[in-house]
C-alpha atoms as a PDB file:
ATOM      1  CA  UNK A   1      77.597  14.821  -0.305  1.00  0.00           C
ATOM      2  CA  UNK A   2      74.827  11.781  -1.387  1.00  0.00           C
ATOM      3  CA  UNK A   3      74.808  11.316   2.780  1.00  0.00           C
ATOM      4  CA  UNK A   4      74.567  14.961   3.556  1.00  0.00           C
ATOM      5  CA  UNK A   5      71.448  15.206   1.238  1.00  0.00           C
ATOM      6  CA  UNK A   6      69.903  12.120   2.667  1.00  0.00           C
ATOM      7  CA  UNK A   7      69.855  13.076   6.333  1.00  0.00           C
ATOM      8  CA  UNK A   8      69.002  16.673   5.407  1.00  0.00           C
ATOM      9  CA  UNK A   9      65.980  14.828   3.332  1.00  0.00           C
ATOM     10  CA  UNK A  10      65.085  12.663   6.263  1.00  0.00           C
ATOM     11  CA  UNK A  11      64.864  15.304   8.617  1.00  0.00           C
ATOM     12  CA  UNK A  12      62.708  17.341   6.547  1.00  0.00           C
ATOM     13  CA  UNK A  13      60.688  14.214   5.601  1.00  0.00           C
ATOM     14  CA  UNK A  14      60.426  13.819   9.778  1.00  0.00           C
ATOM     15  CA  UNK A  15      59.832  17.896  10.524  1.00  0.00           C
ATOM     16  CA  UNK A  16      56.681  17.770   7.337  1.00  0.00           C
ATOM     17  CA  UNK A  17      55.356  14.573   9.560  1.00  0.00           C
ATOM     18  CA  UNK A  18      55.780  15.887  12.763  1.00  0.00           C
ATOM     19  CA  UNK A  19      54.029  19.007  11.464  1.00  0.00           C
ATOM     20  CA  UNK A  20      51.058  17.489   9.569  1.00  0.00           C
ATOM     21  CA  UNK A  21      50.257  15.947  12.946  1.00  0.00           C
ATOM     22  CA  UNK A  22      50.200  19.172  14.925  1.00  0.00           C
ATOM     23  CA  UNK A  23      48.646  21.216  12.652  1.00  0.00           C
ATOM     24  CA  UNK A  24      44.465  20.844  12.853  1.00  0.00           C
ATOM     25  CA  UNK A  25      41.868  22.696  10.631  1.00  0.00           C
ATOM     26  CA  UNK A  26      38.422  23.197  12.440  1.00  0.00           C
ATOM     27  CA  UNK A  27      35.969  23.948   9.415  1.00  0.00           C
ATOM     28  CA  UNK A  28      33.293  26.795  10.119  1.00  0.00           C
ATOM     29  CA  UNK A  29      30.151  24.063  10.803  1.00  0.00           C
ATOM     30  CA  UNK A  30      32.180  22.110  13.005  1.00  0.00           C
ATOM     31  CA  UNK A  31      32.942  22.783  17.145  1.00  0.00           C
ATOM     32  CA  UNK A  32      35.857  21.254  18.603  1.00  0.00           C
ATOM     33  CA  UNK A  33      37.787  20.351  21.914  1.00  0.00           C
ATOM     34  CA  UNK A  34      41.387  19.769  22.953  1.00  0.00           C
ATOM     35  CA  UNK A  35      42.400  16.843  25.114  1.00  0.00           C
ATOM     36  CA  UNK A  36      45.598  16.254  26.666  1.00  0.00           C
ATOM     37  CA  UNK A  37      45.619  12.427  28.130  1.00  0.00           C
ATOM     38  CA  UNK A  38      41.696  12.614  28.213  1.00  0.00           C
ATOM     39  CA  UNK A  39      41.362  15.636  29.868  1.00  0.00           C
ATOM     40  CA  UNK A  40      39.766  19.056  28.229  1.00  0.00           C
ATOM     41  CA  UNK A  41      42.757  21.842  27.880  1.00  0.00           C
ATOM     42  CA  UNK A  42      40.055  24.002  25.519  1.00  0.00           C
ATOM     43  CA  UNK A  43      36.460  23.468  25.241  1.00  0.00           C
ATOM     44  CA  UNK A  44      36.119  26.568  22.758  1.00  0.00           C
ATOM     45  CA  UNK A  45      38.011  26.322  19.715  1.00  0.00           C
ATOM     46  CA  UNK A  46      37.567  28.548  16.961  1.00  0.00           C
ATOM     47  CA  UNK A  47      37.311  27.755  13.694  1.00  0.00           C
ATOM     48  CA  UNK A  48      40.685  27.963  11.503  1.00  0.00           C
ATOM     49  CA  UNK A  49      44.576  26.705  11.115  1.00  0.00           C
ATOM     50  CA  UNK A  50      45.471  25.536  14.749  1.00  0.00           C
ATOM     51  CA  UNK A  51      48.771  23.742  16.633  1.00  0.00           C
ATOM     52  CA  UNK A  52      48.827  21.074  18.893  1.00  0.00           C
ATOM     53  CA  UNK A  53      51.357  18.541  20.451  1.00  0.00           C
ATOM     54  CA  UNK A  54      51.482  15.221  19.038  1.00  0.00           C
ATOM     55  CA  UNK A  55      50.837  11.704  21.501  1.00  0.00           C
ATOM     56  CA  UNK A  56      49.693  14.577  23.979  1.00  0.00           C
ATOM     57  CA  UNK A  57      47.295  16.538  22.797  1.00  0.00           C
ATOM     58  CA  UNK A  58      43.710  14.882  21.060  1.00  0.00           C
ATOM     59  CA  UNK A  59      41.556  17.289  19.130  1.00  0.00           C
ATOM     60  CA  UNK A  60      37.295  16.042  18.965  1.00  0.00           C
ATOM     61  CA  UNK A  61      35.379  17.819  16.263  1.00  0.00           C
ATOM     62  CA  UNK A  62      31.728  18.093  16.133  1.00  0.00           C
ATOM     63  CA  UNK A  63      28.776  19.051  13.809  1.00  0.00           C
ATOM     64  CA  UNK A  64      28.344  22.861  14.818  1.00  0.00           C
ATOM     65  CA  UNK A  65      25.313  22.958  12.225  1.00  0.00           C
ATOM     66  CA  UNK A  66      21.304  22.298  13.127  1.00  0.00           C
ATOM     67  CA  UNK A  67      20.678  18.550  13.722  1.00  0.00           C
ATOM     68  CA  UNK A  68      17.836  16.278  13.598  1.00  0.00           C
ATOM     69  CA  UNK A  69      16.232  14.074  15.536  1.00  0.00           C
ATOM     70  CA  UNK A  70      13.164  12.496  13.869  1.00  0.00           C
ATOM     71  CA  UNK A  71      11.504  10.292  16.488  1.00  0.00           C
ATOM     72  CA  UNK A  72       9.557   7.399  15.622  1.00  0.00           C
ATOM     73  CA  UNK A  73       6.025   7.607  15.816  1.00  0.00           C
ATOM     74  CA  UNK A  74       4.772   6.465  19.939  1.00  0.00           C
ATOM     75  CA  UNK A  75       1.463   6.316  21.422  1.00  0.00           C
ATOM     76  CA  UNK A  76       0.189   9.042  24.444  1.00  0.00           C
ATOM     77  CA  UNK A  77      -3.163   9.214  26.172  1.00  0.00           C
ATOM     78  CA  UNK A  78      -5.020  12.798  26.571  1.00  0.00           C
ATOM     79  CA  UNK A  79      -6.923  14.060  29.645  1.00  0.00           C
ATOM     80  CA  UNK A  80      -9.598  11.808  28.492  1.00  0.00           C
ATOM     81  CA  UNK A  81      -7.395   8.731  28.409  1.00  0.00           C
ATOM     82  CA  UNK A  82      -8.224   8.826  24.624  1.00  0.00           C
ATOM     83  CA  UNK A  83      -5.082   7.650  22.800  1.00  0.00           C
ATOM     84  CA  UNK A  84      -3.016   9.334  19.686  1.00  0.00           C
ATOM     85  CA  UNK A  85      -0.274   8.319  17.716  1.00  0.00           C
ATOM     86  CA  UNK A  86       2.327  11.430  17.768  1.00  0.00           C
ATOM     87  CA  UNK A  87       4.719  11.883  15.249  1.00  0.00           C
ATOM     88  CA  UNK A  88       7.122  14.212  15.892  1.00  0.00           C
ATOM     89  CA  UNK A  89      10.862  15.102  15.713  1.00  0.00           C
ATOM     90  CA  UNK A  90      13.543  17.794  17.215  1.00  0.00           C
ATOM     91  CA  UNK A  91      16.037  20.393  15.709  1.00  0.00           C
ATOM     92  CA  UNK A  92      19.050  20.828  18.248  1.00  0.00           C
ATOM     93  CA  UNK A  93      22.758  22.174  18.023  1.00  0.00           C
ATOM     94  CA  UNK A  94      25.591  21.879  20.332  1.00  0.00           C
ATOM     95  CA  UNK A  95      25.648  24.707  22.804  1.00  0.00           C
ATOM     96  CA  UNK A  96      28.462  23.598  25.649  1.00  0.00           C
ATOM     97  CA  UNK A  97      31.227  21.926  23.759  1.00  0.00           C
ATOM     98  CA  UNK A  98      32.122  20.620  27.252  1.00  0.00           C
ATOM     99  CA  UNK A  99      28.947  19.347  28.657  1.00  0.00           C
ATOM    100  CA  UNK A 100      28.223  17.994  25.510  1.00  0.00           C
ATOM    101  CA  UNK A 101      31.654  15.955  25.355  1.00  0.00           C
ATOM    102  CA  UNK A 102      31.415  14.730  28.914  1.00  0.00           C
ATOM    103  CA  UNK A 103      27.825  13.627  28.395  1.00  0.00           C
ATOM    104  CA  UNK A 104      27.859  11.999  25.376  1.00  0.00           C
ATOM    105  CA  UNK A 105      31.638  11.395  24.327  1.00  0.00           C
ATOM    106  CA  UNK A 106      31.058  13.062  21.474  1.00  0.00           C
ATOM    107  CA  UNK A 107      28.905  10.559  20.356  1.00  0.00           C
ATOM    108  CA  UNK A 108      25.848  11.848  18.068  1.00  0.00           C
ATOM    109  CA  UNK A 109      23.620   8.703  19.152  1.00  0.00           C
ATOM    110  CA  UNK A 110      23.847   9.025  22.380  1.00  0.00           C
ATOM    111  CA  UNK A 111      22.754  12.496  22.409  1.00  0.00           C
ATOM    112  CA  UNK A 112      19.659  11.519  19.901  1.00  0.00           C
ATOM    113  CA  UNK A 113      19.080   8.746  22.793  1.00  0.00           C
ATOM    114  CA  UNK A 114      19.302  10.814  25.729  1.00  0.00           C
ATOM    115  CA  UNK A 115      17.124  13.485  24.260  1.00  0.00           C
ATOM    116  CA  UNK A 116      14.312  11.176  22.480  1.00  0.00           C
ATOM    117  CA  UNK A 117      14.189   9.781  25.977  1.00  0.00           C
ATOM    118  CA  UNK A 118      12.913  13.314  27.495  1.00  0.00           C
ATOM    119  CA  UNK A 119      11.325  14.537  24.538  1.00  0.00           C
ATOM    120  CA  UNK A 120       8.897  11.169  24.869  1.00  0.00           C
ATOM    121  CA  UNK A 121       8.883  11.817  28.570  1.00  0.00           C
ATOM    122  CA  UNK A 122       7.664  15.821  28.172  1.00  0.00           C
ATOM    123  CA  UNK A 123       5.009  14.757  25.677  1.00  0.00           C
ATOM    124  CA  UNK A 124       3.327  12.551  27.264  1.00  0.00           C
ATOM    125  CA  UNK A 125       3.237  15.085  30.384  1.00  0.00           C
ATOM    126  CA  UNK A 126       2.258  17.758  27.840  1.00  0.00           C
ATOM    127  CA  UNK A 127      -0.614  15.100  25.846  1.00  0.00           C
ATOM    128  CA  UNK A 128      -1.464  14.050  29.648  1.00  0.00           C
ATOM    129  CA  UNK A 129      -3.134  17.368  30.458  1.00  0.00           C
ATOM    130  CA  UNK A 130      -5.397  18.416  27.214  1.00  0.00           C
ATOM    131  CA  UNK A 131      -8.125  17.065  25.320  1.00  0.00           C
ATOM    132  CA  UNK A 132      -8.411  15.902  22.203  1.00  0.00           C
ATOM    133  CA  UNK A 133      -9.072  19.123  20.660  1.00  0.00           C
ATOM    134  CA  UNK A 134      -6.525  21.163  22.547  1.00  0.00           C
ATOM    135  CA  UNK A 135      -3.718  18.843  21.199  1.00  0.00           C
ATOM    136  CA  UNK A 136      -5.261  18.421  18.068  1.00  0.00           C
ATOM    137  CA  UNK A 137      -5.672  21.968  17.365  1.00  0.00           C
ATOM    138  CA  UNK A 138      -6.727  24.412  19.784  1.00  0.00           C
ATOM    139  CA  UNK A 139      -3.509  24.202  21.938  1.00  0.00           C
ATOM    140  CA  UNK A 140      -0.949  22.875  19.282  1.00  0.00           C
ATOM    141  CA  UNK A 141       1.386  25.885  19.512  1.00  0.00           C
ATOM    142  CA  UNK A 142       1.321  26.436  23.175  1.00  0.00           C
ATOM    143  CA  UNK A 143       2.006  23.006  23.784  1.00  0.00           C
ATOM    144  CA  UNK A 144       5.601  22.839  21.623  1.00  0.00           C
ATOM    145  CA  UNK A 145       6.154  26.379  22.864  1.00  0.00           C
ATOM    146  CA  UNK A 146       6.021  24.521  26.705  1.00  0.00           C
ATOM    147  CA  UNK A 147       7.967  21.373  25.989  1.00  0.00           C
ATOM    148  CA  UNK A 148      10.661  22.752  24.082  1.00  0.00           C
ATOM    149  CA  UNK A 149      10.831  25.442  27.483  1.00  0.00           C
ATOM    150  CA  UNK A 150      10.905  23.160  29.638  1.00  0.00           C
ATOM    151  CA  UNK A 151      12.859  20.921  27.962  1.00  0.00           C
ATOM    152  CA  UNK A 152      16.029  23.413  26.774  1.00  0.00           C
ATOM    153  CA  UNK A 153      16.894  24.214  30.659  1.00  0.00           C
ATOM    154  CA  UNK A 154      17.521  20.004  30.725  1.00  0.00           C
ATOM    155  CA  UNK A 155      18.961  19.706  27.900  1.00  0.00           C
ATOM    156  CA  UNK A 156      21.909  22.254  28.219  1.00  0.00           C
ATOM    157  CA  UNK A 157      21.826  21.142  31.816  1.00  0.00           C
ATOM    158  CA  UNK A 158      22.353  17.369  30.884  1.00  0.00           C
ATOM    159  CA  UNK A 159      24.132  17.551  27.025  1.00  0.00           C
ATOM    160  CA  UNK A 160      25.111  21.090  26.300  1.00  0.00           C
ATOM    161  CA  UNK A 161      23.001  21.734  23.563  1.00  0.00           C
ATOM    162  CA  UNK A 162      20.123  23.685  22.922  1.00  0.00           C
ATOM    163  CA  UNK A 163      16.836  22.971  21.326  1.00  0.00           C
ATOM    164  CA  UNK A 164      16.255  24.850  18.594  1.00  0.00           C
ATOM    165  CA  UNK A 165      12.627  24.023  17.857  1.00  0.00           C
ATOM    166  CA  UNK A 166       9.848  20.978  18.707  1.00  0.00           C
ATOM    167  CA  UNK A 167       7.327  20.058  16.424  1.00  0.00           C
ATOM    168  CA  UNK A 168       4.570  17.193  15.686  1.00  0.00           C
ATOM    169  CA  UNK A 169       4.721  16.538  12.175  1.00  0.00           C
ATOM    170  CA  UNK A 170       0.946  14.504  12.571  1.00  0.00           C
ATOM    171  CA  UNK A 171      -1.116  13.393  14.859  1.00  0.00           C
ATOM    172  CA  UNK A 172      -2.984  10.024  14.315  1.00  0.00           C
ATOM    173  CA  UNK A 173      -6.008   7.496  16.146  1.00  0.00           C
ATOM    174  CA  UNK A 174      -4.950   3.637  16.561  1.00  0.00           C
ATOM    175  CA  UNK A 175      -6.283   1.436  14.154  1.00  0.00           C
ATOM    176  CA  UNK A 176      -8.987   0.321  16.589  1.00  0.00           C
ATOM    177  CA  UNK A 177      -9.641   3.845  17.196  1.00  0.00           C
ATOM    178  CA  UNK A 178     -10.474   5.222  14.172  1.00  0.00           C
ATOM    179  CA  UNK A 179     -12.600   2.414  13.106  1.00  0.00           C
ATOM    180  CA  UNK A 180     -15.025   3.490  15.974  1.00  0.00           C
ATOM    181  CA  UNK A 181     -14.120   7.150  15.454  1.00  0.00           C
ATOM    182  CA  UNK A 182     -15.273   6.609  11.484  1.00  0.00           C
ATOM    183  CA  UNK A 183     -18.419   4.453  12.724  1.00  0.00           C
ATOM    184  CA  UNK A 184     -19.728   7.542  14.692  1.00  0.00           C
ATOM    185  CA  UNK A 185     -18.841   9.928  12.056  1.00  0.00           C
ATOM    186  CA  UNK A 186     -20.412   7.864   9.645  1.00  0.00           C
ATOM    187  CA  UNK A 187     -23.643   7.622  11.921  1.00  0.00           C
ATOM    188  CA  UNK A 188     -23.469  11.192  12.519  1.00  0.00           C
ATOM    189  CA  UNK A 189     -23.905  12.094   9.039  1.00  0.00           C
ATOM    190  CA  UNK A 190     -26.636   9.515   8.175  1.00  0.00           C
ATOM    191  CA  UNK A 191     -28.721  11.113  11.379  1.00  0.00           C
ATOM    192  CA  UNK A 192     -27.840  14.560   9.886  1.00  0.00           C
ATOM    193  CA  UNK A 193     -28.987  13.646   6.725  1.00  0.00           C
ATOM    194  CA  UNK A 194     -32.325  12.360   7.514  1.00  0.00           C
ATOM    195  CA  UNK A 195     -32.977  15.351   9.680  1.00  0.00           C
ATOM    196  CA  UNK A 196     -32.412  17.213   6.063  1.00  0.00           C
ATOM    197  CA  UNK A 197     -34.177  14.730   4.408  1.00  0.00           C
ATOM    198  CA  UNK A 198     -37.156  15.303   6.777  1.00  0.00           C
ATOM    199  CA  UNK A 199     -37.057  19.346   6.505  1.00  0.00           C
ATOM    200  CA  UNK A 200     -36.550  18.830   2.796  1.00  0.00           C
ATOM    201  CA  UNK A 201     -39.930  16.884   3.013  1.00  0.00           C
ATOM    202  CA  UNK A 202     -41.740  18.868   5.166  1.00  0.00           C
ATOM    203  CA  UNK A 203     -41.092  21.921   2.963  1.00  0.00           C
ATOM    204  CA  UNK A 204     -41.909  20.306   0.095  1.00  0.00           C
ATOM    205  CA  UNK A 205     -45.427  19.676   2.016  1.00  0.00           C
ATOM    206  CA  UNK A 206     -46.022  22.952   2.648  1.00  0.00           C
ATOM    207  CA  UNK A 207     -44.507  24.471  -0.831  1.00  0.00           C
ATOM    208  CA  UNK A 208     -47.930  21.733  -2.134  1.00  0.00           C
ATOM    209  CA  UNK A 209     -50.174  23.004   0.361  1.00  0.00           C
ATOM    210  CA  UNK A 210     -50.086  26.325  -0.509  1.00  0.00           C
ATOM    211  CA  UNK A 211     -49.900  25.879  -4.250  1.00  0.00           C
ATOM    212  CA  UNK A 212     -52.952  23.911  -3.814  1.00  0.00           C
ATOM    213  CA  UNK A 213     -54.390  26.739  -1.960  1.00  0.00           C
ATOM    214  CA  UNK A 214     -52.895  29.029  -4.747  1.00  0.00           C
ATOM    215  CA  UNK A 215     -54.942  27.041  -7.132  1.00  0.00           C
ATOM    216  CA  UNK A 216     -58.150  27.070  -5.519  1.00  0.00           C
ATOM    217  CA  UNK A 217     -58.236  30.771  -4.873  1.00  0.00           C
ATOM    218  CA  UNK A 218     -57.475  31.189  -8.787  1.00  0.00           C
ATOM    219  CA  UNK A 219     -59.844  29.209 -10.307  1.00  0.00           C
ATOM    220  CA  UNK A 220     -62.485  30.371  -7.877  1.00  0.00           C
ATOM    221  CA  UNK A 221     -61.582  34.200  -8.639  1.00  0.00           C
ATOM    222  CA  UNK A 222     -61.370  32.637 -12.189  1.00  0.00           C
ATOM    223  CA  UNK A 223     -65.070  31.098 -12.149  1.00  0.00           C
ATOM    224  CA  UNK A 224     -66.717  34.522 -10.446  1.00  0.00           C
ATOM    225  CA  UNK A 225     -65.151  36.603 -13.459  1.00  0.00           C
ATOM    226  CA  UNK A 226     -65.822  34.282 -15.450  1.00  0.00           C
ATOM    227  CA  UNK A 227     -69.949  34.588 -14.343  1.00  0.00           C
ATOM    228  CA  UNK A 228     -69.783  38.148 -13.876  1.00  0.00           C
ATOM    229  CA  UNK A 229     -68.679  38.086 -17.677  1.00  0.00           C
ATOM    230  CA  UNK A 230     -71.219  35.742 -18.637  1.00  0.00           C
ATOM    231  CA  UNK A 231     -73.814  37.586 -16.573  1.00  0.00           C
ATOM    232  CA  UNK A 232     -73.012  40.947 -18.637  1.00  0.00           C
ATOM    233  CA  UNK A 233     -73.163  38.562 -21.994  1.00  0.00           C
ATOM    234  CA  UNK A 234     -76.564  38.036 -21.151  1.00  0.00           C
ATOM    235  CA  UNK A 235     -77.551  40.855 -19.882  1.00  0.00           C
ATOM    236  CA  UNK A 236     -76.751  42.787 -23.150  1.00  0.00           C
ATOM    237  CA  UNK A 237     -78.142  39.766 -24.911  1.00  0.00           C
ATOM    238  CA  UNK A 238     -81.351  40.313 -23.276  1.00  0.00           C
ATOM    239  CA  UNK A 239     -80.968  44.076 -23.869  1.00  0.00           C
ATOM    240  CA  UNK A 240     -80.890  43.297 -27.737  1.00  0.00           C
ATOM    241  CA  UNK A 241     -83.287  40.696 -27.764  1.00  0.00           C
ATOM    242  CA  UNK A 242     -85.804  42.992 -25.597  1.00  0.00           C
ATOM    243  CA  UNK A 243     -85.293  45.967 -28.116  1.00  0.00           C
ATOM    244  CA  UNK A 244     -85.430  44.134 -31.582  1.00  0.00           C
ATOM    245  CA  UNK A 245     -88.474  42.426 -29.888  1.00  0.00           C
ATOM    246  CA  UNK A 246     -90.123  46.096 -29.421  1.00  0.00           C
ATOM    247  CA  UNK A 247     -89.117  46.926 -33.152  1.00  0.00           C
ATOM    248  CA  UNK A 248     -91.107  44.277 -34.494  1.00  0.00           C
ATOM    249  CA  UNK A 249     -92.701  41.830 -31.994  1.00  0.00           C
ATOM    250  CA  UNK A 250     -94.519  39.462 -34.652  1.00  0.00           C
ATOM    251  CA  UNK A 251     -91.337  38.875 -36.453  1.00  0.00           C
ATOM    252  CA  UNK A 252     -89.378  38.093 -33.576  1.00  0.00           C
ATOM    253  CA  UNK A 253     -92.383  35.375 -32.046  1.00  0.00           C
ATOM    254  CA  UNK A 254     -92.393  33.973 -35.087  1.00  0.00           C
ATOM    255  CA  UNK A 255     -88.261  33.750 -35.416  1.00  0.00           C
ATOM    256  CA  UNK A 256     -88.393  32.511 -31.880  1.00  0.00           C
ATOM    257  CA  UNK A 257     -90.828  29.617 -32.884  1.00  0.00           C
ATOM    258  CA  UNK A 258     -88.416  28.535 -35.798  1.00  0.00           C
ATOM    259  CA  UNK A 259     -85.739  28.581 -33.562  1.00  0.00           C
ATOM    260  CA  UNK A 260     -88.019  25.743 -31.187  1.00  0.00           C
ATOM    261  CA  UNK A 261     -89.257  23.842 -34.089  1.00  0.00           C
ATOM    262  CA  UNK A 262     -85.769  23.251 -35.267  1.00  0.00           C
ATOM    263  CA  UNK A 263     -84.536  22.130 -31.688  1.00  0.00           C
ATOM    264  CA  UNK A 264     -87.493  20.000 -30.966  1.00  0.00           C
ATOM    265  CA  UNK A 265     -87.942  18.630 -34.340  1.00  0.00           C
ATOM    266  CA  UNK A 266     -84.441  18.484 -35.736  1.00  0.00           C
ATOM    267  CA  UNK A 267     -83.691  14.715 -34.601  1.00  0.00           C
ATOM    268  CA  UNK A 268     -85.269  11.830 -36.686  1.00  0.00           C
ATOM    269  CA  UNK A 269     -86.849   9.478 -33.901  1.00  0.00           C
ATOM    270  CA  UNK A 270     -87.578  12.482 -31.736  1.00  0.00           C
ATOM    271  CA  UNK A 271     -91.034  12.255 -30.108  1.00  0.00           C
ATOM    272  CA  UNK A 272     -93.397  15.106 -29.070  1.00  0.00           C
ATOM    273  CA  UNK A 273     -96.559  14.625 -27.406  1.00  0.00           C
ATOM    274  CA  UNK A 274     -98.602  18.189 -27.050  1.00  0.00           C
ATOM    275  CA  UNK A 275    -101.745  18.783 -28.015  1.00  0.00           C
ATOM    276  CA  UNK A 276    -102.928  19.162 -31.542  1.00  0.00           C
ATOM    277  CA  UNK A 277    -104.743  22.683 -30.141  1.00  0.00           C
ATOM    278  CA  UNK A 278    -101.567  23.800 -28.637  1.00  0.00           C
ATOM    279  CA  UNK A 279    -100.075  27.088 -29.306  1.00  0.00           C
ATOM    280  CA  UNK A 280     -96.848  25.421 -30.197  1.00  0.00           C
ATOM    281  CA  UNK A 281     -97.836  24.559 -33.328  1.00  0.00           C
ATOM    282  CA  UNK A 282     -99.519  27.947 -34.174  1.00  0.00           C
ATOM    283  CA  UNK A 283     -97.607  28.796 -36.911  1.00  0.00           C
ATOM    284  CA  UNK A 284     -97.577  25.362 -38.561  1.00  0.00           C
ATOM    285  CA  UNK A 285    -101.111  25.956 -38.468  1.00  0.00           C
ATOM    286  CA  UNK A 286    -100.766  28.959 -40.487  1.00  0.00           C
ATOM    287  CA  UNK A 287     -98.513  27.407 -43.140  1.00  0.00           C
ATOM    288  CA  UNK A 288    -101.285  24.636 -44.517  1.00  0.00           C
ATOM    289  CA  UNK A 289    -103.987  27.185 -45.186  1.00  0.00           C
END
């Protein structure tokens, strides 16, 4: 009975083996093929519980998902032979499980080889004919909308995948570049600035000028009202003076007179030579008899 139990034991230790290694799992993100001696039976297999022959059939699984290819960072002249650094990378999935195998052995690097090579290749073509502007920012868009075009048809062609999208994460000047690019900004700005500096200036000249004019014209208008006022002051002085001098002339000749004597006499060391006759002294006269 012990013997009985161990063969039946080793056989089903021998079918579980035998069946773990026919039995494959392809996973939802993955893509797979079926080889039997090296040659593809099935270049589609779905994803779930599948059978296979052992020592004759070989299953390859691949990423099924978006993949990445970040490129390092290479140098391409424009239309004006000026020169950029590019930075830029590529999001590709399998499309042809079969192209893709026989292309690349299933190999990611390869692939990411193969297709940095033509992605450099299309954008230098694509740099090659625009300016510095277009690439920059006028003609960003169209340009990735071209290569990535241009470069699926190759690419499922060539790997069996497709390129999902193409896109130039910056776009920099050599060293030696942007020193002189800085230099002539920087020179740019100074010119600009003394151009402002000079309106700023000649603004300010005429802003004076005028407020000198202003100034003139107000103290001139100033100085006539100022005479027309004092011309009426002494015109109704006169007025006054003329009528209390008709009210009683004596009183006013001889207030008048007062009015000279202090002014003339007022000062100690003040000298006046007249005549003793004169009719200045006419009421001095008067005032010792």
């Amino acid at each position: 009975m012990k013997a009985r139990y161990v063969v039946i034991l080793s056989f089903a230790l021998v079918a579980l083996l035998v069946l773990s290694q026919a039995l494959y799992v392809v996973k939802e993100t993955e893509r797979a093929v079926v080889l039997r001696f090296g040659e593809i039976i099935n270049d589609d297999v779905q994803p779930g519980l599948h059978f296979k022959l052992p020592a004759v059939h070989e299953v390859k699984k691949f990423d099924a998902r978006i993949l990445t290819l970040d490129s390092r960072p290479q140098r391409y002249l424009t239309s004006e032979k000026k020169a950029v650094i590019v930075d830029s990378y590529v999001k590709w999935r399998i499309e042809s499980v079969s192209k893709y195998y026989t292309a690349t052995s299933g190999d990611e690097a390869v692939a990411n080889r193969v297709l940095s090579s033509r992605v450099d290749t299309g954008l230098r073509n694509q740099f090659g004919e625009r300016t510095m502007h277009d690439v920059v920012s006028g003609e960003r868009d169209v340009l990735m909308t071209e290569l990535r075009d241009n470069l699926n048809t190759v690419a499922i062609n060539e790997l069996g995948i497709t390129i999902v999208d193409i896109r130039v994460k910056r776009i920099d000047l050599p060293e030696d570049v942007s020193e002189s690019v800085y230099q002539r900004m920087r020179t740019e700005r100074e010119r600009e600035a003394r151009e402002h500096r000079s309106k700023g200036l000649e603004l300010a000249e005429g802003i004076r000028a005028d407020a000198d004019r202003q100034k003139v014209v107000l103290e001139s208008e100033a100085f006539k009202e100022a005479e027309i006022i004092r011309g009426d002051g002494d015109a109704k002085a006169a007025a006054i003076y003329a009528e209390v001098y008709q009210q009683d002339p004596d009183f006013y000749e001889f207030y008048r007179s007062l009015q000279a004597y202090r002014e003339s006499l007022g000062n100690q060391g003040d000298i006046l030579v007249v005549e003793p006759d004169s009719e200045f002294f006419k009421y001095l006269k008067k005032s010792t008899k």
